[in-house]
Protein backbone atom coordinates (compact mmCIF):
# COMPACT_ATOMS: atom_id res chain seq x y z
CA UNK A 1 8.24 33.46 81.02
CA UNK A 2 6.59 31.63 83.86
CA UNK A 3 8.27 27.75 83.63
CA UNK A 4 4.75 27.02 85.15
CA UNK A 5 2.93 28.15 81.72
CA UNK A 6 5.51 26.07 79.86
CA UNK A 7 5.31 22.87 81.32
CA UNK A 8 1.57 23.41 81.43
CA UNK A 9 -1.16 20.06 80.68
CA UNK A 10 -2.20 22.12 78.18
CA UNK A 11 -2.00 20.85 74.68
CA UNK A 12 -2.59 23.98 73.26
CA UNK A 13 0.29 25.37 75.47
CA UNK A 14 2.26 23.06 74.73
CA UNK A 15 2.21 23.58 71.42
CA UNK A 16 3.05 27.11 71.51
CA UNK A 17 5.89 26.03 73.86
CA UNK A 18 7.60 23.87 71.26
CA UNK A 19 6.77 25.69 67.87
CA UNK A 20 7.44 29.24 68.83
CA UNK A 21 9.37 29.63 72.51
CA UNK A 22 11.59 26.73 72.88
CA UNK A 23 12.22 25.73 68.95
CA UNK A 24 15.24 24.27 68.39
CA UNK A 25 17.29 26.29 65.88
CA UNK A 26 20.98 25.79 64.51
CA UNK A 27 24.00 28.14 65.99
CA UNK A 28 24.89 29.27 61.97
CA UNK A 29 20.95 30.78 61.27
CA UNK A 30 21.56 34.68 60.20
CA UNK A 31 19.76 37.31 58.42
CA UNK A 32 20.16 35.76 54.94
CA UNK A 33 18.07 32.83 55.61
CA UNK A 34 14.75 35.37 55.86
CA UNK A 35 15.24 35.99 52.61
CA UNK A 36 12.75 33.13 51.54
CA UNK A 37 9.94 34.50 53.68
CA UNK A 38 10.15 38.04 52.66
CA UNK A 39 9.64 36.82 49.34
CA UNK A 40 6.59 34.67 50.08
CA UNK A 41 5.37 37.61 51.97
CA UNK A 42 5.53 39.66 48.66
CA UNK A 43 4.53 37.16 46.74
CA UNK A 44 0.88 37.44 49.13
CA UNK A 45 1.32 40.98 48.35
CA UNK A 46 1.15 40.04 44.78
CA UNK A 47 -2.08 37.69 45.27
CA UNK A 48 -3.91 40.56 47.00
CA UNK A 49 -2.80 43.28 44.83
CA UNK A 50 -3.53 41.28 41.94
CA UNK A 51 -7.34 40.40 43.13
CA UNK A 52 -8.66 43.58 43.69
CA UNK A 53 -6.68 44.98 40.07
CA UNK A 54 -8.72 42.12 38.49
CA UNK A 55 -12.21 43.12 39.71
CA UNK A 56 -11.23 46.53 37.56
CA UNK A 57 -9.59 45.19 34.56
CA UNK A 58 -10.97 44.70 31.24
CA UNK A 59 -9.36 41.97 29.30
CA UNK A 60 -10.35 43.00 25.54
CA UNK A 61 -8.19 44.64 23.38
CA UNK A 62 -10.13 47.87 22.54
CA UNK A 63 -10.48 48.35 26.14
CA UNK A 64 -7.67 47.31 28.33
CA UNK A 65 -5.86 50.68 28.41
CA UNK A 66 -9.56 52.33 29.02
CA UNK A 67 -9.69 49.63 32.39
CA UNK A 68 -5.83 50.54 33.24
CA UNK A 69 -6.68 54.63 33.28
CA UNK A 70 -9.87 53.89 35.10
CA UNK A 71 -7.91 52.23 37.67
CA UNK A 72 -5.18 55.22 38.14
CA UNK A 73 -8.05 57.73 38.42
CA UNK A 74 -11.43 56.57 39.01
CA UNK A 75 -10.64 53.91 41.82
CA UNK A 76 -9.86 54.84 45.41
CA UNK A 77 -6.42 54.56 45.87
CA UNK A 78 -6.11 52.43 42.82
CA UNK A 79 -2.88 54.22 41.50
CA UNK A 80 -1.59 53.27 44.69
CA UNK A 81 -2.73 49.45 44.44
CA UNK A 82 -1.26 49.67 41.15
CA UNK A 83 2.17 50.75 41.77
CA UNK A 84 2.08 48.26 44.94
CA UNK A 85 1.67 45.81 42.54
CA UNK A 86 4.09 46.77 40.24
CA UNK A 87 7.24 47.45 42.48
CA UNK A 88 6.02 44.42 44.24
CA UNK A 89 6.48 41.98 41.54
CA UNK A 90 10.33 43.56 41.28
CA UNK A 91 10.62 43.20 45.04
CA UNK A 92 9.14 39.42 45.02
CA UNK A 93 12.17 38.71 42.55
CA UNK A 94 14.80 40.78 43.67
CA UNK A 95 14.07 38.55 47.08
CA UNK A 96 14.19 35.56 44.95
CA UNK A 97 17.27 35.83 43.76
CA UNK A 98 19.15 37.02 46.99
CA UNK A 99 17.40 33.56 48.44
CA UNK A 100 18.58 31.52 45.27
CA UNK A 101 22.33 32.92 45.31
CA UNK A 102 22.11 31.98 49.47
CA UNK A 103 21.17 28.37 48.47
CA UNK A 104 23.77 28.79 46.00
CA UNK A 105 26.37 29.76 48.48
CA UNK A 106 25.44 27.28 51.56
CA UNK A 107 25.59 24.26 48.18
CA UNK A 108 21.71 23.23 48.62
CA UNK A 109 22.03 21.94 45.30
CA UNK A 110 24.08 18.99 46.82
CA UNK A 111 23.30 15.37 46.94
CA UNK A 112 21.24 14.82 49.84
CA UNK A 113 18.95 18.11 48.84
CA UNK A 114 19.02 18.72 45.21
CA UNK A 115 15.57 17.62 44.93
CA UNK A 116 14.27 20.42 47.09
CA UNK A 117 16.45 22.41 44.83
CA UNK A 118 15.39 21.73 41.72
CA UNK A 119 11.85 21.81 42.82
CA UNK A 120 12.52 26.00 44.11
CA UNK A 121 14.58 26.08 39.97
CA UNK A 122 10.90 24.60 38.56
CA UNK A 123 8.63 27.62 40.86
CA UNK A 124 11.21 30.33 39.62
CA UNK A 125 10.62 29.29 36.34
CA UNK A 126 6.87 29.42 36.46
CA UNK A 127 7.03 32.71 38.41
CA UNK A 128 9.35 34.03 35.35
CA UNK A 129 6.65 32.84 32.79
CA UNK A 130 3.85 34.08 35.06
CA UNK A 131 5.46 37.37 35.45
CA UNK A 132 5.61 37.83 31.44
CA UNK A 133 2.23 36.96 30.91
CA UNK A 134 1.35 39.51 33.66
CA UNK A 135 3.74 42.33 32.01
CA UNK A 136 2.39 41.88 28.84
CA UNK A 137 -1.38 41.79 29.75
CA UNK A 138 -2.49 45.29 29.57
């Protein structure tokens, strides 16, 4: 890159020179620690997903199966939106546990971080209860 658009007066450059080209990382970073972003990127899945199934659901009990079927057939590319849901909520926890057993295995549970642990223990824990409540709603 030009060293001239780097070192540029502007803040706007400069900012992009420090947060995305010259950002400091350590020598150990691999593959394992993208773990945590795939997951919040299929956890977003999940949000969006989730949305546009709710503007076609029916939450009573006589017809929640009705809203389901009307979704698989009647919607445009709703059996598709479906399943994306679906295997998404697998993928959004098969990510979070890779990304829990590397936290696990680099011993972020330790002293000086076990408070950012324990907070990650308390959103899996939410996420499990949310997830029930979500398998168990139609």
């Amino acid at each position: 890159m030009n060293k001239r658009l780097i070192n540029s007066e502007n803040p706007l450059l400069k900012v992009l020179s420090n947060h995305i080209i010259d950002y400091p990382t350590p020598v150990n970073i691999n593959y394992a620690w993208s773990f945590g972003s795939l997951a919040g990127i299929f956890f977003a899945l999940q949000l969006a997903t989730g949305i546009f199934l709710a503007m076609h659901y029916t939450p009573n009990v006589d017809l929640a199966f009705a809203s389901v079927e009307h979704i698989m057939r009647d919607v445009k590319n709703g059996w598709l939106l479906r399943y994306m849901h679906s295997n998404g909520a697998s993928m959004v926890f098969i990510m979070i546990y890779i990304h829990m057993g590397k936290a696990m295995f680099y011993r972020s549970y330790t002293h000086k971080r076990k408070h950012l642990f324990f907070s990650g223990v308390l959103i899996f824990l939410l996420m499990m209860g949310t997830a029930f409540i979500g398998y168990v709603l139609p």
